[in-house]
Protein backbone atom coordinates (compact mmCIF):
# COMPACT_ATOMS: atom_id res chain seq x y z
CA UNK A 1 0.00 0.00 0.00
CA UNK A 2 3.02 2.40 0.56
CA UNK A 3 1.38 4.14 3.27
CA UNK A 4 4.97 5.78 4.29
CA UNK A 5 5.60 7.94 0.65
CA UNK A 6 3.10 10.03 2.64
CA UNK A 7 2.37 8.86 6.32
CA UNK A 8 5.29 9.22 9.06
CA UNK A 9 5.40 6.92 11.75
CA UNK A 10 7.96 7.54 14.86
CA UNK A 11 9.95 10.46 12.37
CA UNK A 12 10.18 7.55 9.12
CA UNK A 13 8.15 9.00 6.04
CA UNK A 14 6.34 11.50 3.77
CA UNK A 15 4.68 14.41 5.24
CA UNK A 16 1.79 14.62 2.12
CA UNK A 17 -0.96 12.66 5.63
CA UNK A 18 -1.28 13.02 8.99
CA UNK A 19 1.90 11.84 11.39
CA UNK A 20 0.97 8.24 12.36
CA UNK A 21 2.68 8.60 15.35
CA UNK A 22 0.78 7.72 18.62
CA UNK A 23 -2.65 7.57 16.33
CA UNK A 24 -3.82 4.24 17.90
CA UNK A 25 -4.00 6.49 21.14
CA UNK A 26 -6.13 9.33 19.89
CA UNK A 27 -8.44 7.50 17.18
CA UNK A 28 -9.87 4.27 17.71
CA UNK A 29 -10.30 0.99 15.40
CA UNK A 30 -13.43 1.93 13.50
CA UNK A 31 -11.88 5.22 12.78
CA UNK A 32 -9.00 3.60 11.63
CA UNK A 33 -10.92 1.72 9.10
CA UNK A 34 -12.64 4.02 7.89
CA UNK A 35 -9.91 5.93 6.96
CA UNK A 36 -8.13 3.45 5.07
CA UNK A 37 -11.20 1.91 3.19
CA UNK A 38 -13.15 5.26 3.03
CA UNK A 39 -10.54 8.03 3.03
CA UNK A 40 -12.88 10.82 1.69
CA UNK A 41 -15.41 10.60 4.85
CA UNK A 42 -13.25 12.12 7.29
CA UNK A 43 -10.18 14.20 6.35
CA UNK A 44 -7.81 14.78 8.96
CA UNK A 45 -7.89 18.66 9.76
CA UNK A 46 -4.91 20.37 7.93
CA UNK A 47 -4.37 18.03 5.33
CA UNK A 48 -8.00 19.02 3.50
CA UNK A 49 -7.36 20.13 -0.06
CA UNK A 50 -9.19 22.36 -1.17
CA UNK A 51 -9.73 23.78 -5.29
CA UNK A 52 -10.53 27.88 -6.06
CA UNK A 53 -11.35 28.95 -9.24
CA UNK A 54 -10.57 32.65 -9.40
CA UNK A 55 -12.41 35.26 -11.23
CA UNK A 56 -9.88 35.33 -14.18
CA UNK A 57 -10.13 31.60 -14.73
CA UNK A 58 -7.20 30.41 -13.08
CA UNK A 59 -7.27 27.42 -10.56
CA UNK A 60 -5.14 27.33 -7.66
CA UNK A 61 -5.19 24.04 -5.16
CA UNK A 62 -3.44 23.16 -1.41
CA UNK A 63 -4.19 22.66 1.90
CA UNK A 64 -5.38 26.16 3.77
CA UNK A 65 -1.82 27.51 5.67
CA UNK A 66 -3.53 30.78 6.49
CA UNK A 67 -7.38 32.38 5.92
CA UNK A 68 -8.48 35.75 6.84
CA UNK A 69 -11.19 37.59 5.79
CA UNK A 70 -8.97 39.05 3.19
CA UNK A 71 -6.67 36.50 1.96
CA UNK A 72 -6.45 32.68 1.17
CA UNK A 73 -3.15 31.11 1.77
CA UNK A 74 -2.27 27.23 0.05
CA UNK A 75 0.28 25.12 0.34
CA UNK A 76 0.56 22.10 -1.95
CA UNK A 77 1.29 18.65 0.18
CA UNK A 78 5.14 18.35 -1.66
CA UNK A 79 8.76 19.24 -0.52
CA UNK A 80 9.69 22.97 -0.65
CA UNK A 81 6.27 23.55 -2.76
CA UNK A 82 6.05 27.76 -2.32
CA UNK A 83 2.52 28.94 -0.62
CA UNK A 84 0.13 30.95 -2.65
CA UNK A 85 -1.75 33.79 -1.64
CA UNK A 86 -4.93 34.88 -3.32
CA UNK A 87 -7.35 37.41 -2.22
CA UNK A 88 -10.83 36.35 -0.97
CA UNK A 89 -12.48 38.59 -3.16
CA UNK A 90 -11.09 36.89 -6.21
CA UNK A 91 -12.37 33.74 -5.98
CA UNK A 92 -15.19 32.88 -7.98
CA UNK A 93 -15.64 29.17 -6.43
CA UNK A 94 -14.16 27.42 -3.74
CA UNK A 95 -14.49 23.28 -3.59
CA UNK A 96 -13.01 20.52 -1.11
CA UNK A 97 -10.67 18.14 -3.50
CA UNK A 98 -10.61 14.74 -2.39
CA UNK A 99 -8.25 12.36 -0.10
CA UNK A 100 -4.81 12.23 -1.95
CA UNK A 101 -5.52 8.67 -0.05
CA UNK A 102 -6.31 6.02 -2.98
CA UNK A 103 -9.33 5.55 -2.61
CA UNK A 104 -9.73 1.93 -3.86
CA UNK A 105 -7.53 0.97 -0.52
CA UNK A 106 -10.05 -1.85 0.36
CA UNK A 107 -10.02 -3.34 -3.19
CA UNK A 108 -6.28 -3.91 -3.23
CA UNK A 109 -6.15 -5.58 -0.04
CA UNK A 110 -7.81 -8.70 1.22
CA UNK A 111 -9.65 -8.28 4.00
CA UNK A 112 -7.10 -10.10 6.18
CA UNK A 113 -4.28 -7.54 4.95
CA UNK A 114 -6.60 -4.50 5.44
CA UNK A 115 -7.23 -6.00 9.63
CA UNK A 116 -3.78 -6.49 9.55
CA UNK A 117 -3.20 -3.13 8.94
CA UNK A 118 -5.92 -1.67 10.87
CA UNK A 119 -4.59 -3.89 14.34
CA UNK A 120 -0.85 -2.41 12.85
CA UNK A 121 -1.78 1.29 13.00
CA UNK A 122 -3.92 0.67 16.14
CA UNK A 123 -1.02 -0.54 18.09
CA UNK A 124 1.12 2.64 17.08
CA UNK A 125 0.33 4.74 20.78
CA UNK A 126 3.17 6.05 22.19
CA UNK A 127 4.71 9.03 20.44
């Protein structure tokens, strides 16, 4: 599944997901799950992508860095990728993108593998 190109676990790993780290401590086995077989239901908070369209028909896309009530700030999920600012008042639509998880997780592993995987990250507590 090469969860680590974008999951760390103990300071091993990509940064694109959430820090595995201690999650079997803070989220339980169902949640777990859920997030491997269903990765669009719950996003972890910070690593939501979002899409704007701007007035002048350009797209930007990135997890939200910074929002005021002026200005939109996104970062894409990659090494040394530079933040972009727009201004609120130039977007013309703003949408949620989904997981960069794949999202066929539960077809390309048997259900054994997928439990193994669940009890795996479940057992990862201590920080």
């Amino acid at each position: 599944a090469a969860c680590l190109r974008c999951h760390k676990v103990n300071g091993s790993g990509g940064e694109a997901g959430p820090d595995l780290t201690g999650i079997g401590a803070r989220k339980d086995r169902k949640y777990l799950l859920e997030s491997m077989v269903a990765p669009n239901a719950q996003i972890a908070e910070g690593f939501q992508t979002i899409m704007v369209t701007l007035k002048n028909g350009d797209l930007q896309a990135g997890v939200i860095k910074a929002e005021t009530d002026k200005e939109l700030t996104l970062q894409m999920p990659i090494p040394n990728a530079p933040e972009v600012t727009v201004t609120q008042a130039d977007i013309k639509l703003r949408e949620n993108a989904p997981s960069g998880m794949l999202p066929n997780l539960g077809e390309l592993l048997t259900k054994r593998e997928i439990r193994d995987l669940v009890e795996y990250v479940a057992s990862l507590t201590e920080p």
